[in-house]
Protein backbone atom coordinates (compact mmCIF):
# COMPACT_ATOMS: atom_id res chain seq x y z
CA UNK A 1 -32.25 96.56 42.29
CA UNK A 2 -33.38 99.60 44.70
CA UNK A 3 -35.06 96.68 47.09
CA UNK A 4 -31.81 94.58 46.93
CA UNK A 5 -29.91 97.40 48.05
CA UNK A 6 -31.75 98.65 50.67
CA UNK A 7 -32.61 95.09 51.97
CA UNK A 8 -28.58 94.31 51.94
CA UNK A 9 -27.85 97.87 53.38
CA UNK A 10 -25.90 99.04 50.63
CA UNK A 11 -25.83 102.32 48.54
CA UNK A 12 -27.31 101.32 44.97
CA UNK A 13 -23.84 102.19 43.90
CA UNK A 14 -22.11 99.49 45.74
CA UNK A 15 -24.31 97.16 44.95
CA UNK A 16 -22.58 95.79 42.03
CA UNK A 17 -19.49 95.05 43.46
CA UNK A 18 -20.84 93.88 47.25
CA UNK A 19 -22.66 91.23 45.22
CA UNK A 20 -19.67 90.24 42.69
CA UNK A 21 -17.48 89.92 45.76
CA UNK A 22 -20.25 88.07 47.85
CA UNK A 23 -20.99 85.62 45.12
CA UNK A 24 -17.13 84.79 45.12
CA UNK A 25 -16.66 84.80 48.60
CA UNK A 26 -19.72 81.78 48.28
CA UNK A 27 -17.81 80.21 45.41
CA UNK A 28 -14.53 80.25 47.32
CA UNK A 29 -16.38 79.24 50.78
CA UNK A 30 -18.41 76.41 49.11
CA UNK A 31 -15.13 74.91 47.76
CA UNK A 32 -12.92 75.23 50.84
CA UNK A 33 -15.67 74.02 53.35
CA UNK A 34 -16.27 71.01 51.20
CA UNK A 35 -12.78 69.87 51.02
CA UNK A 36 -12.06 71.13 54.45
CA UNK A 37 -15.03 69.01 55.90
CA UNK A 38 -13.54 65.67 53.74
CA UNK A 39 -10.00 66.24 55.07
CA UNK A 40 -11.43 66.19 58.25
CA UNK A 41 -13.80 63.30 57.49
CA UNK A 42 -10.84 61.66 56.33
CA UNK A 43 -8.73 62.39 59.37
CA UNK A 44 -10.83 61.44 61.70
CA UNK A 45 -11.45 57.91 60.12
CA UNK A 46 -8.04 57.33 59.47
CA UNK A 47 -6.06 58.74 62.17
CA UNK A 48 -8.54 59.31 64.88
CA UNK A 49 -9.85 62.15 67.38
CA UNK A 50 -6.78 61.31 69.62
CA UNK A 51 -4.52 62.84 66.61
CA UNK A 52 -6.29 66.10 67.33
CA UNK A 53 -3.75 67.73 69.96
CA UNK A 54 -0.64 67.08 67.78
CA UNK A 55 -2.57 68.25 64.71
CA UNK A 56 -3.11 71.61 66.82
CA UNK A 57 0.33 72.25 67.79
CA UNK A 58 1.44 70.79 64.37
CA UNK A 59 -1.01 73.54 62.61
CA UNK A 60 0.05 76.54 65.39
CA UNK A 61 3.64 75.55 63.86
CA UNK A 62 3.17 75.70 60.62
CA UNK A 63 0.65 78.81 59.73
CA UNK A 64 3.02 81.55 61.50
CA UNK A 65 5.81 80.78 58.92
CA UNK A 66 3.23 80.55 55.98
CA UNK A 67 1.36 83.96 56.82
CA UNK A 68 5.08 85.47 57.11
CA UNK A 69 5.59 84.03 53.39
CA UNK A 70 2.44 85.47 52.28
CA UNK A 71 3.10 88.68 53.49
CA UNK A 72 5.87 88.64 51.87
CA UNK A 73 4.64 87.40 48.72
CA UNK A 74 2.14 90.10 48.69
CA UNK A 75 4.04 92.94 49.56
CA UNK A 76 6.54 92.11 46.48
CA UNK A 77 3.72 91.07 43.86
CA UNK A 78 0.95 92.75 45.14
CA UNK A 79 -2.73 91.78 46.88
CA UNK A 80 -4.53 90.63 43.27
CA UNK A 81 -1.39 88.58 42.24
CA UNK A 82 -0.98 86.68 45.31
CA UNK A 83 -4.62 85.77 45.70
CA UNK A 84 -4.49 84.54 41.91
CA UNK A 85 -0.70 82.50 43.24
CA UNK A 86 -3.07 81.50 46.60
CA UNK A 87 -5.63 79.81 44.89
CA UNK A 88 -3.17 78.06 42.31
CA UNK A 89 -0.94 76.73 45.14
CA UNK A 90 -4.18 75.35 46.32
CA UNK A 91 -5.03 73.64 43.52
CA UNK A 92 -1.49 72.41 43.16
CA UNK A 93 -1.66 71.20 46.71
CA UNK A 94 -5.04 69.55 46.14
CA UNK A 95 -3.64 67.40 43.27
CA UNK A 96 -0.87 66.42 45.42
CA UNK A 97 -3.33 65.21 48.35
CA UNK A 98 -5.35 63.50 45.98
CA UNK A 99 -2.02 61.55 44.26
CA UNK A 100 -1.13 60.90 48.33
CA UNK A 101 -4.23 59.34 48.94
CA UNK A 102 -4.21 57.35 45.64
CA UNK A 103 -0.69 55.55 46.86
CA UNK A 104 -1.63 54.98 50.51
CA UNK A 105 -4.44 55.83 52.54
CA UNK A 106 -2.23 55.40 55.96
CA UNK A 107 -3.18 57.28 59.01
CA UNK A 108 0.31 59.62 58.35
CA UNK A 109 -0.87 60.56 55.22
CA UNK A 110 -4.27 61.50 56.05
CA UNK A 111 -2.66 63.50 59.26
CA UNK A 112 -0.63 65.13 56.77
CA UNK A 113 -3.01 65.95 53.92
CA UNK A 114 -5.13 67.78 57.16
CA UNK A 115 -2.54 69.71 58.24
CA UNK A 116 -1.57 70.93 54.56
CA UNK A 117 -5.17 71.43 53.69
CA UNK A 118 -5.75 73.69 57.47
CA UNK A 119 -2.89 75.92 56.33
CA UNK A 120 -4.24 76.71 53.04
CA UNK A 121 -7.57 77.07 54.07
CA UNK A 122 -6.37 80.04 56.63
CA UNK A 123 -4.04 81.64 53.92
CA UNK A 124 -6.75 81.50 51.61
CA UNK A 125 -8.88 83.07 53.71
CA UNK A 126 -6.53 85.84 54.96
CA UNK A 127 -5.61 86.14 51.37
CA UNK A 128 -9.51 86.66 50.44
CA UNK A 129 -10.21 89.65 52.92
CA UNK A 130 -7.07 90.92 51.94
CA UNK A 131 -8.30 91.17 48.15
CA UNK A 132 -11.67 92.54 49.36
CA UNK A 133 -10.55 95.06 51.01
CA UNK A 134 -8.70 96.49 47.50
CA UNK A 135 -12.57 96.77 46.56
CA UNK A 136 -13.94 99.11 49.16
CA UNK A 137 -12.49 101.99 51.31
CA UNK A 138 -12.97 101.92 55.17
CA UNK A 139 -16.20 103.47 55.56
CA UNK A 140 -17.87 100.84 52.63
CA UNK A 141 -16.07 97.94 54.16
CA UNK A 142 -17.95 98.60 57.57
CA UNK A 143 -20.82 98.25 55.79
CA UNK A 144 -20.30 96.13 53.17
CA UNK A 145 -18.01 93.57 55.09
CA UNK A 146 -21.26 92.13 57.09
CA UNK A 147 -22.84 91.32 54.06
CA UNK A 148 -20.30 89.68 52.05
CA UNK A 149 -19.20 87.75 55.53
């Protein structure tokens, strides 16, 4: 354990939780950059690279209202809470994509089912860093953050 900490740069007494909050930051990151890189797959087939600007401006729309929400969510529940309500919404919001796709497989739907998935994807994240930092005060997270990131 003394050579894993000192490789990752970490007192032995962080150790524990740097690697319980690395290994899921790689369980949350392996799921959303799988079914970020379908959506997009998916997109791209169906609706085409000339969907991208409208997708953009669509996406610039629609996160600013959703971080504002989450905020708000977390400030009244708290951090832990709305990561555990982040991730559910997601899953939620998965099975709904899927049932989309199941009924038609049109370009609109595969436009939409990108744009819903972006927006999770960045609360998720947000909502993730926000949760780690609950873990580790400032001068940890400088050097913790690196190796969890």
């Amino acid at each position: 354990m003394r050579f894993l900490a000192k490789f990752l740069h970490v007192r032995r007494s962080e150790l524990d939780r740097t690697l319980q909050v690395a290994g899921f930051a790689m369980v949350i990151g392996w799921a959303m950059y799988t079914a970020f890189n379908g959506a997009q797959a998916i997109f791209l087939t169906k609706s085409g690279p000339q969907a991208y600007p409208l997708f953009f401006i669509i996406l610039a729309l629609a996160v600013w209202p959703m971080v504002a929400l989450q905020g708000a969510l977390t400030r009244r529940i708290g951090v832990t809470r709305a990561f555990r309500v982040s991730l559910a919404l997601n899953v939620v919001a998965s099975l709904g994509v899927y049932t989309a796709y199941e009924v038609d497989e049109s370009p609109a739907v595969a436009f939409t089912a990108y744009v819903i998935y972006s927006v999770a994807f960045e609360l998720v994240m947000l909502q993730f860093w926000l949760f780690v930092t609950q873990h580790f005060n400032l001068l940890e997270g400088k050097r913790i953050f690196p190796v969890i990131a």
